[in-house]
PDB file of N, CA and C in Angstrom:
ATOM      1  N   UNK A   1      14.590  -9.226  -1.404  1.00  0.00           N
ATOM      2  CA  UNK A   1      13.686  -9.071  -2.527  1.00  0.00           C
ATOM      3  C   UNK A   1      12.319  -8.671  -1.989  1.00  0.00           C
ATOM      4  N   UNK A   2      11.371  -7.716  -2.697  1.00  0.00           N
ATOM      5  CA  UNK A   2      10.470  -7.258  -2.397  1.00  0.00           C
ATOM      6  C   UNK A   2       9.404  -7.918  -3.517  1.00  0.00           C
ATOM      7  N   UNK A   3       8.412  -8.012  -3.130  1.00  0.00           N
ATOM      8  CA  UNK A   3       7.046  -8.898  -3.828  1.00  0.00           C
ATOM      9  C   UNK A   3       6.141  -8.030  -3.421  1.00  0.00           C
ATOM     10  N   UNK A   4       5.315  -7.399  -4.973  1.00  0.00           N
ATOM     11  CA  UNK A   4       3.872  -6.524  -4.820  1.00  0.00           C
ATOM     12  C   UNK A   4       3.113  -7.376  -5.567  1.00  0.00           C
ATOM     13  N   UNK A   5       2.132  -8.047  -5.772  1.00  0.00           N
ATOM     14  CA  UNK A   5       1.307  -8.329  -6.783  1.00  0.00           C
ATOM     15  C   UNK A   5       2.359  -9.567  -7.819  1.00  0.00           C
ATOM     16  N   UNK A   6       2.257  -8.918  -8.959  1.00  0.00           N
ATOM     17  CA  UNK A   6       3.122  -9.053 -10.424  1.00  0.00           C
ATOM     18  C   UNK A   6       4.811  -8.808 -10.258  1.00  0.00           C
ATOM     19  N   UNK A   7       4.971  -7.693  -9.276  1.00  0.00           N
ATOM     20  CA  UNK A   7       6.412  -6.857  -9.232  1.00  0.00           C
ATOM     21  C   UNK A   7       6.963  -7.602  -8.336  1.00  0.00           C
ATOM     22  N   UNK A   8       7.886  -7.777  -8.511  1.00  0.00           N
ATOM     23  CA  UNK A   8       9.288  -8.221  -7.475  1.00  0.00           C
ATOM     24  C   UNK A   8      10.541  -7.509  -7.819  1.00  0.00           C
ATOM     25  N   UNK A   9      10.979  -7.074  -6.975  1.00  0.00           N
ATOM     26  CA  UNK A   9      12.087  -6.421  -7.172  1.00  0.00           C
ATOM     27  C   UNK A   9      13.048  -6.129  -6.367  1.00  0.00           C
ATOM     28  N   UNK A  10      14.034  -6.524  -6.332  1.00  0.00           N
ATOM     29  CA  UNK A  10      15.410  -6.095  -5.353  1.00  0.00           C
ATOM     30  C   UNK A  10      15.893  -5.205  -5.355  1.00  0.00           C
ATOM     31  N   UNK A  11      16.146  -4.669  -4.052  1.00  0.00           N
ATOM     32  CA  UNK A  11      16.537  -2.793  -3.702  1.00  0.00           C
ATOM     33  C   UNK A  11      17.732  -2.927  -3.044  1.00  0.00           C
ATOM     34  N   UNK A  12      18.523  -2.358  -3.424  1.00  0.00           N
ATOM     35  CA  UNK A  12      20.009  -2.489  -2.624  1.00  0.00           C
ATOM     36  C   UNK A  12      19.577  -2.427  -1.433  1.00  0.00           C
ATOM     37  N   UNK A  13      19.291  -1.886  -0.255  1.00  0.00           N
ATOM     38  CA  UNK A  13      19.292  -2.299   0.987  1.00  0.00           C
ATOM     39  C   UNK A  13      17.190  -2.329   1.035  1.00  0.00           C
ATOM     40  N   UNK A  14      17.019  -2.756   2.222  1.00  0.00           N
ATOM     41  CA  UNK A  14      15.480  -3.161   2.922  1.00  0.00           C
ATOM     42  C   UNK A  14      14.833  -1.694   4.103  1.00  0.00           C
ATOM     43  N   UNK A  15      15.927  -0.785   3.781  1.00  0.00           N
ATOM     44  CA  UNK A  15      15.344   0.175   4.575  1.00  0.00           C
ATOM     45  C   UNK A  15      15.446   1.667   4.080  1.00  0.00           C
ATOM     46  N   UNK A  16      15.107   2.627   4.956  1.00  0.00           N
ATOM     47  CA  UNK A  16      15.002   3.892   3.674  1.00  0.00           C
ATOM     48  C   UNK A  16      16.556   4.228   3.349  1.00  0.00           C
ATOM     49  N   UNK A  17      16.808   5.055   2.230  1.00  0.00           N
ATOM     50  CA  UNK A  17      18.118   5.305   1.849  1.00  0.00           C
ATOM     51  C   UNK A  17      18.423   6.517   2.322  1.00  0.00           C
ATOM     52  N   UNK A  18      19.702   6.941   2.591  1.00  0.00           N
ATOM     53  CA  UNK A  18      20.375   7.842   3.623  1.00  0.00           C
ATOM     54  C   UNK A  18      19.937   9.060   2.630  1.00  0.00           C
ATOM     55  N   UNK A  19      19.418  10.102   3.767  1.00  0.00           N
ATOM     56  CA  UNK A  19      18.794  11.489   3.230  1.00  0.00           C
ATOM     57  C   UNK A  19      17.787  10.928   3.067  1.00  0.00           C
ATOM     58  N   UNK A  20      16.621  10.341   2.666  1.00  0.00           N
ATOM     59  CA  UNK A  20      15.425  10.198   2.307  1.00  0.00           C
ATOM     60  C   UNK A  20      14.695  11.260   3.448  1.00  0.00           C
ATOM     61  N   UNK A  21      13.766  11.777   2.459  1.00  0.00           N
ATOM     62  CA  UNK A  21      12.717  12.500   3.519  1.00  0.00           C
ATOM     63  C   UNK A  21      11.653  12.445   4.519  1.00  0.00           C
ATOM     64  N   UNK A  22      11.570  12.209   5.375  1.00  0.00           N
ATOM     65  CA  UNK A  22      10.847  12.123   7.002  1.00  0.00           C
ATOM     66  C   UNK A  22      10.037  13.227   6.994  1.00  0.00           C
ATOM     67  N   UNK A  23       8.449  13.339   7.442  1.00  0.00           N
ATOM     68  CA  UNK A  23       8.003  14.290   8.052  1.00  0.00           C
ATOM     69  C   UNK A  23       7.848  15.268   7.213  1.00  0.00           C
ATOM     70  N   UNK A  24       7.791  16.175   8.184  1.00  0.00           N
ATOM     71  CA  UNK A  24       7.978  18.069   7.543  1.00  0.00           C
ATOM     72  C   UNK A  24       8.784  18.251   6.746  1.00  0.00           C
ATOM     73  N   UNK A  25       9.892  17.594   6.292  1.00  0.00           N
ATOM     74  CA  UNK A  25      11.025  17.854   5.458  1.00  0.00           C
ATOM     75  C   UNK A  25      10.420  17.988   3.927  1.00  0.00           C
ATOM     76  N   UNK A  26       9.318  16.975   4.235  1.00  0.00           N
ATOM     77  CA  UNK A  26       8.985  17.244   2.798  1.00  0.00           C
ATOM     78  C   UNK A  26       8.237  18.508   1.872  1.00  0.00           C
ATOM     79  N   UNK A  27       7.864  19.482   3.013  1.00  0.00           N
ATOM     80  CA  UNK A  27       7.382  20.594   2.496  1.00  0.00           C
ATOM     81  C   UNK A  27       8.582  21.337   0.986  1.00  0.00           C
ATOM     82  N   UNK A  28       9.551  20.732   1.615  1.00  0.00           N
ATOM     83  CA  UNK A  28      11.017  21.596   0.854  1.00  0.00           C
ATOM     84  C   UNK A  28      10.635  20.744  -0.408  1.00  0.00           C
ATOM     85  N   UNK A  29       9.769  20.015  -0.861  1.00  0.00           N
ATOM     86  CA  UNK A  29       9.898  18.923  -2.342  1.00  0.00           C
ATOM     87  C   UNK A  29       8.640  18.694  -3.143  1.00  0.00           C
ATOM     88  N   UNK A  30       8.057  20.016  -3.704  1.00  0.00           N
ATOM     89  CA  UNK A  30       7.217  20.334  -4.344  1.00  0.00           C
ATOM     90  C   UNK A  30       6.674  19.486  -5.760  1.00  0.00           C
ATOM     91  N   UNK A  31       7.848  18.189  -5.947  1.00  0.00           N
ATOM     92  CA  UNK A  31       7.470  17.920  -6.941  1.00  0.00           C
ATOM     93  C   UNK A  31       7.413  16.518  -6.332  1.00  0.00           C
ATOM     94  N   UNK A  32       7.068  15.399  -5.337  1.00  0.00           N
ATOM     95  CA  UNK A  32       6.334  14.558  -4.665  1.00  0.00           C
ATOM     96  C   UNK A  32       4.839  14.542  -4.102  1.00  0.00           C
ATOM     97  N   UNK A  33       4.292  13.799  -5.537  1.00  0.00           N
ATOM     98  CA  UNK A  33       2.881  13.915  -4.655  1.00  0.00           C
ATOM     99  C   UNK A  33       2.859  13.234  -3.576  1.00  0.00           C
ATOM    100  N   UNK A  34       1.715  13.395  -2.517  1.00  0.00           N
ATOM    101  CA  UNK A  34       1.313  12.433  -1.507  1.00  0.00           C
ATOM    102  C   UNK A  34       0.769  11.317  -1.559  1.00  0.00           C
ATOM    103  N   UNK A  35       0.582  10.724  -2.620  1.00  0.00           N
ATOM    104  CA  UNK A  35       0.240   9.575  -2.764  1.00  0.00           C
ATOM    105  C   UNK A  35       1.092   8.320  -3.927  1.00  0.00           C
ATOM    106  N   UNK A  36       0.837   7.294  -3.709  1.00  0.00           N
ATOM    107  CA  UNK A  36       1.993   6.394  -4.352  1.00  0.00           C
ATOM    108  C   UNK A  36       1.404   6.757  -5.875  1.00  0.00           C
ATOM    109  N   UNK A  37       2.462   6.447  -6.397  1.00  0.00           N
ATOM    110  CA  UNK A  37       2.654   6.380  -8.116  1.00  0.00           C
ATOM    111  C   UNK A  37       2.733   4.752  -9.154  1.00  0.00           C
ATOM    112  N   UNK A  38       1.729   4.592  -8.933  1.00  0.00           N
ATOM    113  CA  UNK A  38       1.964   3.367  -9.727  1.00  0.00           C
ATOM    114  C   UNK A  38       2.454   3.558 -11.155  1.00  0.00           C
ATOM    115  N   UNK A  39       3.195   2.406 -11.094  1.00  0.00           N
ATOM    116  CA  UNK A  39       4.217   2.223 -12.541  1.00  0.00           C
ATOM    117  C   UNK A  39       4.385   1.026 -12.767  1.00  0.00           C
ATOM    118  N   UNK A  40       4.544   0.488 -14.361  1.00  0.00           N
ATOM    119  CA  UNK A  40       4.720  -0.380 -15.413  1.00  0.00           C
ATOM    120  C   UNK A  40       6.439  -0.699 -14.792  1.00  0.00           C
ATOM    121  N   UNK A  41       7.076  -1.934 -14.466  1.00  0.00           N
ATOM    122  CA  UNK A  41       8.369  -2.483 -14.430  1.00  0.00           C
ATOM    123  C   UNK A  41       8.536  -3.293 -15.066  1.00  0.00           C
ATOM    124  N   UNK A  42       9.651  -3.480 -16.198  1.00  0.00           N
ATOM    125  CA  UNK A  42      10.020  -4.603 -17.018  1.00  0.00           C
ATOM    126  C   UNK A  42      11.378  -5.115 -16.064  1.00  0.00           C
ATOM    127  N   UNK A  43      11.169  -6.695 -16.273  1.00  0.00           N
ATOM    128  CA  UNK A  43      12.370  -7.790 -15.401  1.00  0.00           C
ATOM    129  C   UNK A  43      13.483  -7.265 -16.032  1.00  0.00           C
ATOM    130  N   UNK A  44      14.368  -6.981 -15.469  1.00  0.00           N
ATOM    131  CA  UNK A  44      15.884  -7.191 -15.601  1.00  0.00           C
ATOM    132  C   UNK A  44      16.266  -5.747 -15.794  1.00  0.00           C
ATOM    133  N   UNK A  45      15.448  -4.443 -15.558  1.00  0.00           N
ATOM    134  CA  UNK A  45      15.505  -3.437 -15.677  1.00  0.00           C
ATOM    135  C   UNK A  45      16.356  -2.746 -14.506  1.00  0.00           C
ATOM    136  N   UNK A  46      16.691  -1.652 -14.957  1.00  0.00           N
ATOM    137  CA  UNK A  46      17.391  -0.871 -13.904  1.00  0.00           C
ATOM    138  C   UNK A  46      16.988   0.528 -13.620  1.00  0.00           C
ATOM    139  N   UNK A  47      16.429   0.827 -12.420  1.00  0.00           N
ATOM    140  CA  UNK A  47      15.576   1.949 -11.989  1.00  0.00           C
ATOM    141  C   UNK A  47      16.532   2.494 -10.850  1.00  0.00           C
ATOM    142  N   UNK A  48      15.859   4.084 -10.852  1.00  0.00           N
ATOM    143  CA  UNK A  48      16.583   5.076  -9.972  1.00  0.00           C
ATOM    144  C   UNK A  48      15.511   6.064  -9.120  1.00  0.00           C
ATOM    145  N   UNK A  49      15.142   5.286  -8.385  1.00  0.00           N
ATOM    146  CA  UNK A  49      13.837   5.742  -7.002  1.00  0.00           C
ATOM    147  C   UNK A  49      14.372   7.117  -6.396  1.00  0.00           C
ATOM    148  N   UNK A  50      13.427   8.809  -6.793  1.00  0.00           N
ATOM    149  CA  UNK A  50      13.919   9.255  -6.257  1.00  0.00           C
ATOM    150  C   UNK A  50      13.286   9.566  -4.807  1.00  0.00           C
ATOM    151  N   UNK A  51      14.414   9.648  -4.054  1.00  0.00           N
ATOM    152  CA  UNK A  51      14.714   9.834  -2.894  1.00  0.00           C
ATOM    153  C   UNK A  51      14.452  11.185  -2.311  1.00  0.00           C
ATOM    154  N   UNK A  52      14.735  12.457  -2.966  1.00  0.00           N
ATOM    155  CA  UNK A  52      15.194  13.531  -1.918  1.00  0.00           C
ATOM    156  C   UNK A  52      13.260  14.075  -2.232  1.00  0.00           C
ATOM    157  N   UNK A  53      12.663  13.911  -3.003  1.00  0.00           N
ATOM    158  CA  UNK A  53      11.160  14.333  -3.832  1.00  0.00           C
ATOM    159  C   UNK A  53      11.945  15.610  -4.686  1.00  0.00           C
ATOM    160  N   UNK A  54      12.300  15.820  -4.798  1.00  0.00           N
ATOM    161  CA  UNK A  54      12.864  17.075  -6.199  1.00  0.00           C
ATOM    162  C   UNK A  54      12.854  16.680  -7.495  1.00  0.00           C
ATOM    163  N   UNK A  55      12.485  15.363  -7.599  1.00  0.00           N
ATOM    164  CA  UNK A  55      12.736  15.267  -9.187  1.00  0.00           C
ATOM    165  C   UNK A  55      11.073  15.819 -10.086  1.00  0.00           C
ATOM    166  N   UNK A  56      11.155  16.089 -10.727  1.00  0.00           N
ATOM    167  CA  UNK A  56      10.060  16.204 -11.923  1.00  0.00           C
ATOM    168  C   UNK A  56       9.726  15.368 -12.776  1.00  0.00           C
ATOM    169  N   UNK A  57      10.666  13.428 -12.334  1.00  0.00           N
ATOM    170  CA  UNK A  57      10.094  12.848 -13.084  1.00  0.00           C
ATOM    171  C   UNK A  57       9.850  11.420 -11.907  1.00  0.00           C
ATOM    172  N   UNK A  58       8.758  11.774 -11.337  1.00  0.00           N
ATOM    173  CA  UNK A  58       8.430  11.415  -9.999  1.00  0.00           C
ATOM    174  C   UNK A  58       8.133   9.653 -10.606  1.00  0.00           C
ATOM    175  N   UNK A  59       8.081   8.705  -9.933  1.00  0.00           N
ATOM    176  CA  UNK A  59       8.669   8.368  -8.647  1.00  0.00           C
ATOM    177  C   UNK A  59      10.483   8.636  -8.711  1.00  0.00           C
ATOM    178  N   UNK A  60      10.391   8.719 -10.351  1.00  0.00           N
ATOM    179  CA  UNK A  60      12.187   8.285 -10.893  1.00  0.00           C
ATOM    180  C   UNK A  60      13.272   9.570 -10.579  1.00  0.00           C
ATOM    181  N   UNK A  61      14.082   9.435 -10.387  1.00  0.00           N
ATOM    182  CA  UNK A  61      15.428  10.142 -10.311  1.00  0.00           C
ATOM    183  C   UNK A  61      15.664  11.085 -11.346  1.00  0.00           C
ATOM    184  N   UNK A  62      15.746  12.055 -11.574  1.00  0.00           N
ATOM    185  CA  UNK A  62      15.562  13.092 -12.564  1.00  0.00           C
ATOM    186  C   UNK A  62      17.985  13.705 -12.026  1.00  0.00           C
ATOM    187  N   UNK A  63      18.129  13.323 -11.322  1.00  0.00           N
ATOM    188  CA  UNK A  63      19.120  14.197 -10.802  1.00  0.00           C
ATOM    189  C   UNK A  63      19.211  15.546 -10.007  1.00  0.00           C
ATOM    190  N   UNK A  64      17.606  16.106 -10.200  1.00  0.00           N
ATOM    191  CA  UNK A  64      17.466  16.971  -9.154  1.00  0.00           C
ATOM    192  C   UNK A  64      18.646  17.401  -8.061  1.00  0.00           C
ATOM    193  N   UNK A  65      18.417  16.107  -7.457  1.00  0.00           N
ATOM    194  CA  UNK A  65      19.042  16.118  -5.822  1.00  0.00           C
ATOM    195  C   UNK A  65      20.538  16.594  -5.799  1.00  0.00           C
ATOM    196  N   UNK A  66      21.072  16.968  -7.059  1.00  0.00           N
ATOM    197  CA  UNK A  66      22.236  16.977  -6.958  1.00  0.00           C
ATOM    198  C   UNK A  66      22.335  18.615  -6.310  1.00  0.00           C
ATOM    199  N   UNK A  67      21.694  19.263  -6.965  1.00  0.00           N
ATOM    200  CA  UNK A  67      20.902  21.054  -6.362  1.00  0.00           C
ATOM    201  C   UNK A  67      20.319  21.158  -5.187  1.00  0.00           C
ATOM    202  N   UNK A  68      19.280  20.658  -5.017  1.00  0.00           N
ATOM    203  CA  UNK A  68      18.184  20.627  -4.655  1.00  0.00           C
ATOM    204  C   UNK A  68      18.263  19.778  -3.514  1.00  0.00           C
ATOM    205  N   UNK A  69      19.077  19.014  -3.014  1.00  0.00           N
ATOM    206  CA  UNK A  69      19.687  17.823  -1.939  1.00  0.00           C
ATOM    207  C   UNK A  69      20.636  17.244  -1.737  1.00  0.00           C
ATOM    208  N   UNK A  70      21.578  18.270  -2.047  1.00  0.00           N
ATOM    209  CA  UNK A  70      23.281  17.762  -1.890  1.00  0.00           C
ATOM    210  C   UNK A  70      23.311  16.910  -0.489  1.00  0.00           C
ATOM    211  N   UNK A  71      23.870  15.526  -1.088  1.00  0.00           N
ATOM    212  CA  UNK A  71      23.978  14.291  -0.172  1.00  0.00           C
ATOM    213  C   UNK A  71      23.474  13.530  -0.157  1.00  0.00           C
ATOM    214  N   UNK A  72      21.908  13.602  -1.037  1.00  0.00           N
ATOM    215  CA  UNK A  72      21.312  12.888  -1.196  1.00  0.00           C
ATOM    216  C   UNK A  72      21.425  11.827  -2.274  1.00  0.00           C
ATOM    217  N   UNK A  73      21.184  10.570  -2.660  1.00  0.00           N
ATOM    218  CA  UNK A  73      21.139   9.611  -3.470  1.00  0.00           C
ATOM    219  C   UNK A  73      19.990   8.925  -4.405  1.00  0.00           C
ATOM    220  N   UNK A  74      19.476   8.570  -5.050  1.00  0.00           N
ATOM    221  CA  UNK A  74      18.717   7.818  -5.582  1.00  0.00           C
ATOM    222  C   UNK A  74      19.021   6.149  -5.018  1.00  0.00           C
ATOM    223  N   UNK A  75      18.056   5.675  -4.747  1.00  0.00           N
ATOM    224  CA  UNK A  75      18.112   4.102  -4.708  1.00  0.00           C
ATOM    225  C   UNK A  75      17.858   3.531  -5.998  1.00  0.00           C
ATOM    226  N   UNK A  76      18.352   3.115  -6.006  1.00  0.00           N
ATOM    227  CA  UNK A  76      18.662   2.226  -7.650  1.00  0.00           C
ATOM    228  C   UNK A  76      18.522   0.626  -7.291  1.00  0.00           C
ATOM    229  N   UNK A  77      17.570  -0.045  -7.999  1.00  0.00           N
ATOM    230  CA  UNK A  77      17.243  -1.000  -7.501  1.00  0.00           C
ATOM    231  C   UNK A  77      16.713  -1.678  -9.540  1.00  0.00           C
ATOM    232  N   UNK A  78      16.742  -3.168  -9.447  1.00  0.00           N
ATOM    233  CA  UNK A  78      16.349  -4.050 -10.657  1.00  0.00           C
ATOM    234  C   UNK A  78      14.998  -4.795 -10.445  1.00  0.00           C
ATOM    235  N   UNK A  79      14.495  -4.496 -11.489  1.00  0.00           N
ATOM    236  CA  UNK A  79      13.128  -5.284 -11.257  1.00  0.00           C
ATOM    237  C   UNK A  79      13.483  -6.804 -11.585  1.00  0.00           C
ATOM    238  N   UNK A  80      12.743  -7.383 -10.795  1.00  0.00           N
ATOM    239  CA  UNK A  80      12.772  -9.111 -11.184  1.00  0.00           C
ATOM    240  C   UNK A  80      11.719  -9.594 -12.079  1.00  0.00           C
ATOM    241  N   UNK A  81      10.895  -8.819 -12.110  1.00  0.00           N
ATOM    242  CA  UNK A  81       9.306  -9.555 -13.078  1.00  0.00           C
ATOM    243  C   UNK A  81       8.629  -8.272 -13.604  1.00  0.00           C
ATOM    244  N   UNK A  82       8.197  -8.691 -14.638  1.00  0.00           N
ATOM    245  CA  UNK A  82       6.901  -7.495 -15.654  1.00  0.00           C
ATOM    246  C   UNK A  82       6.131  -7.241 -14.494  1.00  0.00           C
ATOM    247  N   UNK A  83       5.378  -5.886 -14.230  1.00  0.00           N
ATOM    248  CA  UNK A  83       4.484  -5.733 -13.451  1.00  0.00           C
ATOM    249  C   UNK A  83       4.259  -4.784 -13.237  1.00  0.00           C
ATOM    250  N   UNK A  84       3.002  -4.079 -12.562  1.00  0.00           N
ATOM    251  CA  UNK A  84       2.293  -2.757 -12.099  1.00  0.00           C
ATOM    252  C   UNK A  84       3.273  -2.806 -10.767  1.00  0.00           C
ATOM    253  N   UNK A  85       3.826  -1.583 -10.075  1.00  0.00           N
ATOM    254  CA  UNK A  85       4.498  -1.059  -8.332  1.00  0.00           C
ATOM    255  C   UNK A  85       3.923   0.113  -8.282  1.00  0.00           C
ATOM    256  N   UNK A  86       3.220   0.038  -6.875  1.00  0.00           N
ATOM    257  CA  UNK A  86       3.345   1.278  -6.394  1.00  0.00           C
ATOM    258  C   UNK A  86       4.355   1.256  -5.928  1.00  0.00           C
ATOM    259  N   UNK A  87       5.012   2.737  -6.441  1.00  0.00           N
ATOM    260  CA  UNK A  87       6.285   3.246  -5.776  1.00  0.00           C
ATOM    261  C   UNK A  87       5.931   4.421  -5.144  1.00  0.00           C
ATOM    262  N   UNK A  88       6.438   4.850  -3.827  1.00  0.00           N
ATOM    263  CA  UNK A  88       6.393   5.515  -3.069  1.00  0.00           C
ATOM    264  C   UNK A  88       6.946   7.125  -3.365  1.00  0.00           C
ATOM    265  N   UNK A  89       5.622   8.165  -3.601  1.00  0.00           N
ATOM    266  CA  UNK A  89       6.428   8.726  -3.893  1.00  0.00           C
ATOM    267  C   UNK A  89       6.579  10.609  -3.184  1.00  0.00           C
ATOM    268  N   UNK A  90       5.717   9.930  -1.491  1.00  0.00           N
ATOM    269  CA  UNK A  90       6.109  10.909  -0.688  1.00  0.00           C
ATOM    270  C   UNK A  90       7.760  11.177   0.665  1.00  0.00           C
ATOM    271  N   UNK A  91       8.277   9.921  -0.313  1.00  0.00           N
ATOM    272  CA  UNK A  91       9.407   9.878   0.342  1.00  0.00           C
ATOM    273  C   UNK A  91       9.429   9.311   1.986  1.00  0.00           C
ATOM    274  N   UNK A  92       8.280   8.891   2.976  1.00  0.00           N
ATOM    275  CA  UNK A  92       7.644   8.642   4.114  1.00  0.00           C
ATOM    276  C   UNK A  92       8.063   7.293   4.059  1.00  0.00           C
ATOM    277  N   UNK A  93       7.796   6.430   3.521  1.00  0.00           N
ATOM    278  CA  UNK A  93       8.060   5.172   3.326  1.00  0.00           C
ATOM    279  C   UNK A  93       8.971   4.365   3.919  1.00  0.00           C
ATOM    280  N   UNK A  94       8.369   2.833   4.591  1.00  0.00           N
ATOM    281  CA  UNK A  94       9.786   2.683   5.562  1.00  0.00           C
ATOM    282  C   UNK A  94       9.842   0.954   4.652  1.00  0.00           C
ATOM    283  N   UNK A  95       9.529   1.474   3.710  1.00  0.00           N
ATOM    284  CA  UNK A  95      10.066   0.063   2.695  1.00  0.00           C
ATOM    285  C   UNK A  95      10.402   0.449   1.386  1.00  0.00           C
ATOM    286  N   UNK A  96      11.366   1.597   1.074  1.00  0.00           N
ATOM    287  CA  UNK A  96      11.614   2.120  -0.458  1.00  0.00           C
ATOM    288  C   UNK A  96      11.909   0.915  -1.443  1.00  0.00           C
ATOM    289  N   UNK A  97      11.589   1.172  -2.275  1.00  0.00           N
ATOM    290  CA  UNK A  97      10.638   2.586  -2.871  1.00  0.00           C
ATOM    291  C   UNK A  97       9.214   2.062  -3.253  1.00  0.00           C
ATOM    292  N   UNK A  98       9.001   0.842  -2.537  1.00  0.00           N
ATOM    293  CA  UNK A  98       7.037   0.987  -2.224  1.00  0.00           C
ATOM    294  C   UNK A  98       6.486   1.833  -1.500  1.00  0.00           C
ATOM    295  N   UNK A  99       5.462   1.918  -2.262  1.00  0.00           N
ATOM    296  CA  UNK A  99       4.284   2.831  -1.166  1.00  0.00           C
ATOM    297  C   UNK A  99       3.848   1.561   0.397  1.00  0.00           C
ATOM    298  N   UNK A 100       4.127   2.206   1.276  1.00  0.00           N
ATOM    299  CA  UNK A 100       3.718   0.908   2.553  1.00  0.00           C
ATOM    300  C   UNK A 100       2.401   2.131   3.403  1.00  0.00           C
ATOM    301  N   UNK A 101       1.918   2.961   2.654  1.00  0.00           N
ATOM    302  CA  UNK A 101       0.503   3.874   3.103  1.00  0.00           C
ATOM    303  C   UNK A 101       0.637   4.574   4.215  1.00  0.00           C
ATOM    304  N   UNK A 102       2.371   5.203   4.685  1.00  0.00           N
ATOM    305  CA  UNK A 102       2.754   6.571   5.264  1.00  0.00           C
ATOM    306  C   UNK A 102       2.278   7.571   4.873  1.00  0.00           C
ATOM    307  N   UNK A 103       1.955   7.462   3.576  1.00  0.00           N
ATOM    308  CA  UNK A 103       0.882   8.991   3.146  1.00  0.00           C
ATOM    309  C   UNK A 103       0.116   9.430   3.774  1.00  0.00           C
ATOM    310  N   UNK A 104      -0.737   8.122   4.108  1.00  0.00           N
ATOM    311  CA  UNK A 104      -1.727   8.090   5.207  1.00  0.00           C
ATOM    312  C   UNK A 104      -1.650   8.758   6.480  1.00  0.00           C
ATOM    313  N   UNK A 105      -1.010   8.293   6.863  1.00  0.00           N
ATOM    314  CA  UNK A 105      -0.761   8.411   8.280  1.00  0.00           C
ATOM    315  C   UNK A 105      -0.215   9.801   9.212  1.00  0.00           C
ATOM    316  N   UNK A 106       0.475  10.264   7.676  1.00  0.00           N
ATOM    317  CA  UNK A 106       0.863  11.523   7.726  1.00  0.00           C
ATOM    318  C   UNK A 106      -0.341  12.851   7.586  1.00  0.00           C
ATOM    319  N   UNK A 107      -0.906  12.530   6.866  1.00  0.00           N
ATOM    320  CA  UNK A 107      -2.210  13.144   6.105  1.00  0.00           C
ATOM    321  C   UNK A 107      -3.428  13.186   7.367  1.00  0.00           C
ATOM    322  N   UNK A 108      -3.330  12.251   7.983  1.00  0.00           N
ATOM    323  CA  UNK A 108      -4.346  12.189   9.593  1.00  0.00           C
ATOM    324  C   UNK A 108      -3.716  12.929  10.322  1.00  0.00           C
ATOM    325  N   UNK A 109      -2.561  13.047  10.960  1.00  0.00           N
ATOM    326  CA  UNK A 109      -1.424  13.709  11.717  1.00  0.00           C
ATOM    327  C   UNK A 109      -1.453  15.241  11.265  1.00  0.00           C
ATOM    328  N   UNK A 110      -1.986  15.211  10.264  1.00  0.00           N
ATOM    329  CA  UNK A 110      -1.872  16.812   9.810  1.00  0.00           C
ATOM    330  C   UNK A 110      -2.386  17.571   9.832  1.00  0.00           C
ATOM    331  N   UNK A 111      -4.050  16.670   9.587  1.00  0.00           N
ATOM    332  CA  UNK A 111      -5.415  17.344   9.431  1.00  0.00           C
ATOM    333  C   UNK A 111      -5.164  17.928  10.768  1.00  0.00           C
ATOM    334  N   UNK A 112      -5.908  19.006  10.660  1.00  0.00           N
ATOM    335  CA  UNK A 112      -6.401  20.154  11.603  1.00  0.00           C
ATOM    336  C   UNK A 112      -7.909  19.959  12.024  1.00  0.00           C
ATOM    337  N   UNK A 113      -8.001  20.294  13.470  1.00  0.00           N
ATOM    338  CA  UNK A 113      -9.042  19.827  13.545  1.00  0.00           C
ATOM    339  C   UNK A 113     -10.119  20.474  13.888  1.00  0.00           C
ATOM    340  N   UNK A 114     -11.668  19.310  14.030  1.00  0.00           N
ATOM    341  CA  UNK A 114     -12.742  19.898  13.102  1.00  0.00           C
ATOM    342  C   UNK A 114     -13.138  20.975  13.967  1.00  0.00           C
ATOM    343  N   UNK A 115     -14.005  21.637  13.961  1.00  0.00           N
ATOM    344  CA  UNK A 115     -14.652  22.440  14.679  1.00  0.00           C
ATOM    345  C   UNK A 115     -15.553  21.574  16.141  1.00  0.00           C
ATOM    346  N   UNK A 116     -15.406  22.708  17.183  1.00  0.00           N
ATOM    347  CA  UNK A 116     -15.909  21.767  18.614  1.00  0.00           C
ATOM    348  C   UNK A 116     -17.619  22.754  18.517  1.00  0.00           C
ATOM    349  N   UNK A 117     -18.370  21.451  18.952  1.00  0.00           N
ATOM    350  CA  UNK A 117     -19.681  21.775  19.291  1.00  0.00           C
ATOM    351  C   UNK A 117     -20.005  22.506  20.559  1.00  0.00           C
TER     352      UNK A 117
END
């Protein structure tokens, strides 16, 4: 079980889900912003985290991936409590489907750098 704030919620497994996107991969997934997506979870609900970034109905599972990432899956996971989650929704994440601030880290790694005096 995972605990943000208000949100708790259990994710079928504690680590990223097979195909999830790493790195550069994500250039291919135009519809993942780089930064987490906070969202409203009602308890006892049933959600579908997408995984491959192709969906258009970001953080959630649109089915995209079925085109767009053959092999890929949605993590499907139940909320335990009412609450605000950031959910992760550059796919980087090594605690799906929270944001754990790989955006970050990626986003430093990327920058180009400044001009030398």
């Amino acid at each position: 079980m995972l605990r943000l704030g208000a949100a708790a919620v259990r994710a079928g497994r504690d680590r990223a889900p097979p195909g999830a996107l790493r790195g550069p991969a994500l250039s291919s997934a135009p519809s993942a912003p780089p930064q987490p997506l906070v969202v409203e979870l009602k308890a006892g609900k049933k959600y579908a985290w997408c995984s491959c970034g192709h969906s258009k109905t970001q953080p959630f599972c649109d089915g995209s991936h079925r085109t767009a990432a053959p092999g890929v899956s949605p993590l499907r996971f139940t909320a335990e409590a009412d609450g605000a989650a950031p959910l992760c929704a550059c796919k980087r994440t090594r605690s799906p489907p929270y944001c754990d601030g790989s955006h970050r880290e990626h986003r430093q790694q990327a920058a180009p750098p400044g001009p030398r005096p």
